[in-house]
C-alpha atoms as a PDB file:
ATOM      1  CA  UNK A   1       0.000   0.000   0.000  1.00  0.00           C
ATOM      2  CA  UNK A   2       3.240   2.165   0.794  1.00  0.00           C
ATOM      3  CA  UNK A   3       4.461   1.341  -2.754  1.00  0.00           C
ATOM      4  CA  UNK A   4       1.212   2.048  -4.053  1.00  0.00           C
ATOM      5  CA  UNK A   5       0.513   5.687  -2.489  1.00  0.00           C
ATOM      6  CA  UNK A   6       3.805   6.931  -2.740  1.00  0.00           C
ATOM      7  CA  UNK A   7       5.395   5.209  -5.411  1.00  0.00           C
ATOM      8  CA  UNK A   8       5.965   8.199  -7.646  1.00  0.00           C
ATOM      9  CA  UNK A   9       8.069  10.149  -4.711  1.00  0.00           C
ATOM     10  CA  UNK A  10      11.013   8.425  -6.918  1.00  0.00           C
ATOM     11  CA  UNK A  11      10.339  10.624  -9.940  1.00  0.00           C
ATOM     12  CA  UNK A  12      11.262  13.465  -7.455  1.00  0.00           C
ATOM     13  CA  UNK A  13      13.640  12.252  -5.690  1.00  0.00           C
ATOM     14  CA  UNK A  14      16.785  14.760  -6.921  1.00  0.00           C
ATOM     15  CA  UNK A  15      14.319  17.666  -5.982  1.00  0.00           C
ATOM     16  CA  UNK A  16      13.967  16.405  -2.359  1.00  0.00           C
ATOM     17  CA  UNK A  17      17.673  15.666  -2.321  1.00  0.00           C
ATOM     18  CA  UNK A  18      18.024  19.255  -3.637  1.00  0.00           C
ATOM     19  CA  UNK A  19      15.849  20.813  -0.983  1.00  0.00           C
ATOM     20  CA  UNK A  20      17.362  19.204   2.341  1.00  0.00           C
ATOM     21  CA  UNK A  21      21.056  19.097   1.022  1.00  0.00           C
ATOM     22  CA  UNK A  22      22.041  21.759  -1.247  1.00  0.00           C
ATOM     23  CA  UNK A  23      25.638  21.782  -0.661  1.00  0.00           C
ATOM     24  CA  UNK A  24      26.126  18.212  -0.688  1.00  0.00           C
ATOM     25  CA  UNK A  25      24.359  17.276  -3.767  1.00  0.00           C
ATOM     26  CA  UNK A  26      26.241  16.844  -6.985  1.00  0.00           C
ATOM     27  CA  UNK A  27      25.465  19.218  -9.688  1.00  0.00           C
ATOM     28  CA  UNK A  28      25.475  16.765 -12.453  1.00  0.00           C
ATOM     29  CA  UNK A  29      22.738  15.232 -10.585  1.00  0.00           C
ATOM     30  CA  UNK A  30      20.368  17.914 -10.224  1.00  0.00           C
ATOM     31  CA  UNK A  31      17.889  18.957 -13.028  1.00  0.00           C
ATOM     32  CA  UNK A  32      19.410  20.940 -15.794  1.00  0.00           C
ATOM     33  CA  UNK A  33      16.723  23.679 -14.163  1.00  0.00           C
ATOM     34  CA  UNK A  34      18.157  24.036 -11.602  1.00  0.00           C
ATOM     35  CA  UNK A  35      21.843  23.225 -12.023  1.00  0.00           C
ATOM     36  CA  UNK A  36      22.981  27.173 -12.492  1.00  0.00           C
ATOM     37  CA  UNK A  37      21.483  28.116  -8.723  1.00  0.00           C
ATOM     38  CA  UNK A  38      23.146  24.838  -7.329  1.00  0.00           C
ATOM     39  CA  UNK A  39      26.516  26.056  -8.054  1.00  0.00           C
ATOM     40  CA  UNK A  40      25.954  29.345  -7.100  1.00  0.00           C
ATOM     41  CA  UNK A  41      24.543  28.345  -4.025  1.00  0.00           C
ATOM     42  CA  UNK A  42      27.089  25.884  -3.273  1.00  0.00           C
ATOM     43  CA  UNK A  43      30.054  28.623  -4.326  1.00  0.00           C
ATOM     44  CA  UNK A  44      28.660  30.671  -1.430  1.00  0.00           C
ATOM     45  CA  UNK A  45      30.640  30.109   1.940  1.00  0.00           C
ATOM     46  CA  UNK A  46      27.892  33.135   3.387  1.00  0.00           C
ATOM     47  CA  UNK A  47      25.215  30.763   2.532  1.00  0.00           C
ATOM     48  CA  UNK A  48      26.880  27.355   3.505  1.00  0.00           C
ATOM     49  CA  UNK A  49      27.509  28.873   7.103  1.00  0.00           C
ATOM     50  CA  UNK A  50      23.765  30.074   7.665  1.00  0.00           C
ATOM     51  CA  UNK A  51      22.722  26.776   6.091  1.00  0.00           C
ATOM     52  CA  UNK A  52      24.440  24.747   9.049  1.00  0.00           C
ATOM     53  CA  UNK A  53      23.720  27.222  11.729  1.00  0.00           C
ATOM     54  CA  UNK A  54      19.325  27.136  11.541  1.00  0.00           C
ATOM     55  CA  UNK A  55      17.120  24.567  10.676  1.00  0.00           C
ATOM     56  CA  UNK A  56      16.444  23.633   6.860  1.00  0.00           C
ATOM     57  CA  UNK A  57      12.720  25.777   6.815  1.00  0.00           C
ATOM     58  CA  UNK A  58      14.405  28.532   8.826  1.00  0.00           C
ATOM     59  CA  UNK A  59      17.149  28.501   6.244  1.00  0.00           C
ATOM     60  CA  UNK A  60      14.392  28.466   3.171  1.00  0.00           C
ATOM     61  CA  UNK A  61      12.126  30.705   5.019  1.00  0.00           C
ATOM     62  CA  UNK A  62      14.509  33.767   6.359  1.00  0.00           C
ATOM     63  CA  UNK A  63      17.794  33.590   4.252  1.00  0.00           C
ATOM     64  CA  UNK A  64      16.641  32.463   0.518  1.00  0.00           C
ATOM     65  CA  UNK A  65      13.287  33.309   0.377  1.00  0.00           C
ATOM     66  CA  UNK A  66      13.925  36.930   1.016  1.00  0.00           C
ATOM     67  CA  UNK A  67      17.338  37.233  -0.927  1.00  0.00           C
ATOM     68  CA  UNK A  68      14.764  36.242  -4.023  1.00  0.00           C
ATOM     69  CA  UNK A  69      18.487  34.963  -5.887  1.00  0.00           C
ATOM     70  CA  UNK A  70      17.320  31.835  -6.236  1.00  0.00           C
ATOM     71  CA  UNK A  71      13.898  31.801  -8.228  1.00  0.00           C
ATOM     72  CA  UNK A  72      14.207  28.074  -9.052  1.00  0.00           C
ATOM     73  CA  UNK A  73      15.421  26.658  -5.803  1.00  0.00           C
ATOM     74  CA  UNK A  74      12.536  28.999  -3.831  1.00  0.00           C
ATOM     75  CA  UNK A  75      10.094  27.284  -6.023  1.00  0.00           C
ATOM     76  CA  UNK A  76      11.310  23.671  -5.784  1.00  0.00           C
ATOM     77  CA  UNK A  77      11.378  24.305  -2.000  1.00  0.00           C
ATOM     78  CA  UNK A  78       7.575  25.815  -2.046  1.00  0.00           C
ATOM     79  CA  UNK A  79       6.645  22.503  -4.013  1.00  0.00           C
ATOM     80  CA  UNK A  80       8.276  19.886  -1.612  1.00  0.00           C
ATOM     81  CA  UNK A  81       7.343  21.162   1.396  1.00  0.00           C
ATOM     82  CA  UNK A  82       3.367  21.719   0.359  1.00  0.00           C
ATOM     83  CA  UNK A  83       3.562  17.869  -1.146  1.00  0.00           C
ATOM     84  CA  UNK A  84       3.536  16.455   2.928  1.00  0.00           C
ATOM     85  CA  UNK A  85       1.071  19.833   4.215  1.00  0.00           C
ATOM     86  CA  UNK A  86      -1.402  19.404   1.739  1.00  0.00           C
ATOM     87  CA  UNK A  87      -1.684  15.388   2.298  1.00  0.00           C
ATOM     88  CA  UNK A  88      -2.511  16.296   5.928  1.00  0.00           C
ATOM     89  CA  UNK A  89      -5.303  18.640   5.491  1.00  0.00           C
ATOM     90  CA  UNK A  90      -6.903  16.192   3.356  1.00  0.00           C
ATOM     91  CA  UNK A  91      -6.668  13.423   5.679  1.00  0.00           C
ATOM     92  CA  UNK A  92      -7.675  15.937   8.335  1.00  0.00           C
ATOM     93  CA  UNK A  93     -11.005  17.056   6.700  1.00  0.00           C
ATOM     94  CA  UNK A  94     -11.896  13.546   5.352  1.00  0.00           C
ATOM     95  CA  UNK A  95     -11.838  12.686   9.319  1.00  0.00           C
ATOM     96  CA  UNK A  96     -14.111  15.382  10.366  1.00  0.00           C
ATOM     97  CA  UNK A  97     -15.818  14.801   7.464  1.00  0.00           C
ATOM     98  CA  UNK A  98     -16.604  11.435   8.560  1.00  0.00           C
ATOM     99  CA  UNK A  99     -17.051  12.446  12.575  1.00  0.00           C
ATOM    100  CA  UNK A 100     -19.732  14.798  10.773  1.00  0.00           C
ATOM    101  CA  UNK A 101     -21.619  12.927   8.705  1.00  0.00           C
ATOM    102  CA  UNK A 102     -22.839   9.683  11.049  1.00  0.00           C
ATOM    103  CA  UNK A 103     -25.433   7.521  10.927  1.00  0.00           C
ATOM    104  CA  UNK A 104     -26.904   9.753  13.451  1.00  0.00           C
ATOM    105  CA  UNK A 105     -26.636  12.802  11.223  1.00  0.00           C
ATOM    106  CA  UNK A 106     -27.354  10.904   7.902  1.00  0.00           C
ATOM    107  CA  UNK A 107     -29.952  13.384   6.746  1.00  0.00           C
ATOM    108  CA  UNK A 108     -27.376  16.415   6.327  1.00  0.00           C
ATOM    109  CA  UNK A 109     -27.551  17.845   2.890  1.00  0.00           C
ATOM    110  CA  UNK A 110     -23.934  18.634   0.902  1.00  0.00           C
ATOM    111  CA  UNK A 111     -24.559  22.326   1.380  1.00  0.00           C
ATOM    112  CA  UNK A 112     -25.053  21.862   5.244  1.00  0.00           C
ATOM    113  CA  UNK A 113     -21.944  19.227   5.785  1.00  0.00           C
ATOM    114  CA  UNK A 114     -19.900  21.844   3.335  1.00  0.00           C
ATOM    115  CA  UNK A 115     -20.651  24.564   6.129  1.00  0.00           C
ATOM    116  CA  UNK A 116     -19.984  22.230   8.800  1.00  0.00           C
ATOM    117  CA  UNK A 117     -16.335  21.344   6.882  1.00  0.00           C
ATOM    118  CA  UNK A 118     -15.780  25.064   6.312  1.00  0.00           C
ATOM    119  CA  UNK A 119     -16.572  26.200   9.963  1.00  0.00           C
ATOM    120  CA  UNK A 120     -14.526  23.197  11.281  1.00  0.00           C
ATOM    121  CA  UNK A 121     -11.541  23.642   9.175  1.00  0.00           C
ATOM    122  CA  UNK A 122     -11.088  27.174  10.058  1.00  0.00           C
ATOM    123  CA  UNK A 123      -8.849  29.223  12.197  1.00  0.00           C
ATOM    124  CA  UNK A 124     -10.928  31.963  12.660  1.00  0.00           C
ATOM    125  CA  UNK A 125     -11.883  32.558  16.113  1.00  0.00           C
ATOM    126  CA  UNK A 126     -15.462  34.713  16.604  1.00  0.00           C
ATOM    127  CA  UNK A 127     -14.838  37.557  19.470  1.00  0.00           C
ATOM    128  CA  UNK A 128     -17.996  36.480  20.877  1.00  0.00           C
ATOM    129  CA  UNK A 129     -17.907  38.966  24.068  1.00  0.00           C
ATOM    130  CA  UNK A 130     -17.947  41.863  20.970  1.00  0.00           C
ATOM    131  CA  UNK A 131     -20.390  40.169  19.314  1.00  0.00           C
ATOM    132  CA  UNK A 132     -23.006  39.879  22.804  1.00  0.00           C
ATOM    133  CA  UNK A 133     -21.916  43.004  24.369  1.00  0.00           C
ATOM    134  CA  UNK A 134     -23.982  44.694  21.566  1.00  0.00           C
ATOM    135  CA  UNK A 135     -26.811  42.190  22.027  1.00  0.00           C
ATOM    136  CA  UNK A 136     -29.525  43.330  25.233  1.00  0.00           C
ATOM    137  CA  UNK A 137     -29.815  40.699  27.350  1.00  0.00           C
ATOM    138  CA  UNK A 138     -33.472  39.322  29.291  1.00  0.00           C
ATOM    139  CA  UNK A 139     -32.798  38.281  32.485  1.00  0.00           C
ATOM    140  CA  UNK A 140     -35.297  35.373  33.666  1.00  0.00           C
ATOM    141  CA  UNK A 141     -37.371  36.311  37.180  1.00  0.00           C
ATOM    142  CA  UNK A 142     -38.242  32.559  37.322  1.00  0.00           C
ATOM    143  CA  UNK A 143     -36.406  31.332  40.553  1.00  0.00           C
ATOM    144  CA  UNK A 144     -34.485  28.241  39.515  1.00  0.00           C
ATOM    145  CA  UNK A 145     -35.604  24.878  41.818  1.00  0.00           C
ATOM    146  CA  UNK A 146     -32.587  23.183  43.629  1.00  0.00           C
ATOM    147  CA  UNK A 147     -32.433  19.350  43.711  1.00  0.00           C
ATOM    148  CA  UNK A 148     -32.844  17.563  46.856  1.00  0.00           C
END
């Protein structure tokens, strides 16, 4: 099943080497794309020192992203790295997809469990004390009964 889901990581497999080792890959090894921005990188003692001094995003993220020298590399990096993040929100709606949709909840239209998914999978957080402290609130007179 491994085999099967992943099988064509293989056809990729001198990007990924590119993107977590750029100094130690060979050059003849890379695409001819990207060959030109290997050996500059790899010329570049500057860039070889920050390399082994942060972590590989950190290095991507705050010292080639921003230089913008490396157009190919930036994008090979972009595509590796949203390969594995995009598999995991997937698998992550799909599950509360299925937590949604039960056999208790069978009769939910695709329009009502595509609201559900949206409002699930989002990271907005409603400031509901702004949202009530608009709102007039009625105060019950009804004593409530204690259990004994």
């Amino acid at each position: 099943e491994f085999k099967n889901r992943f099988g064509d990581f293989r056809t990729y497999k001198e990007e990924f080497r590119l993107f977590v080792a750029p100094f130690d890959i060979d050059v003849n090894d890379v695409p001819t794309s990207f060959q030109m921005e290997a050996i500059e990188l790899q010329c570049s003692e500057e860039l070889k020192a920050k390399f082994s001094s942060c972590s590989l995003f950190n290095f991507y993220k705050n010292v080639i992203v921003p230089s913008g020298q490396f157009p190919s590399l930036i994008d090979n990096a972009l595509q590796v790295v949203s390969m594995f993040g995009s598999t995991y929100r997937c698998e992550q709606l799909f599950s509360k997809m299925k937590f949604s949709k039960s056999q208790l909840r069978s009769q939910l239209t695709d329009n009502h469990l595509n609201d559900i998914l949206f409002l699930s999978s989002s990271v907005l957080k409603p400031d509901l004390d702004s949202l009530c402290s608009d709102r007039r609130h009625i105060v019950s007179n009804v004593p409530i009964k204690s259990k004994e």
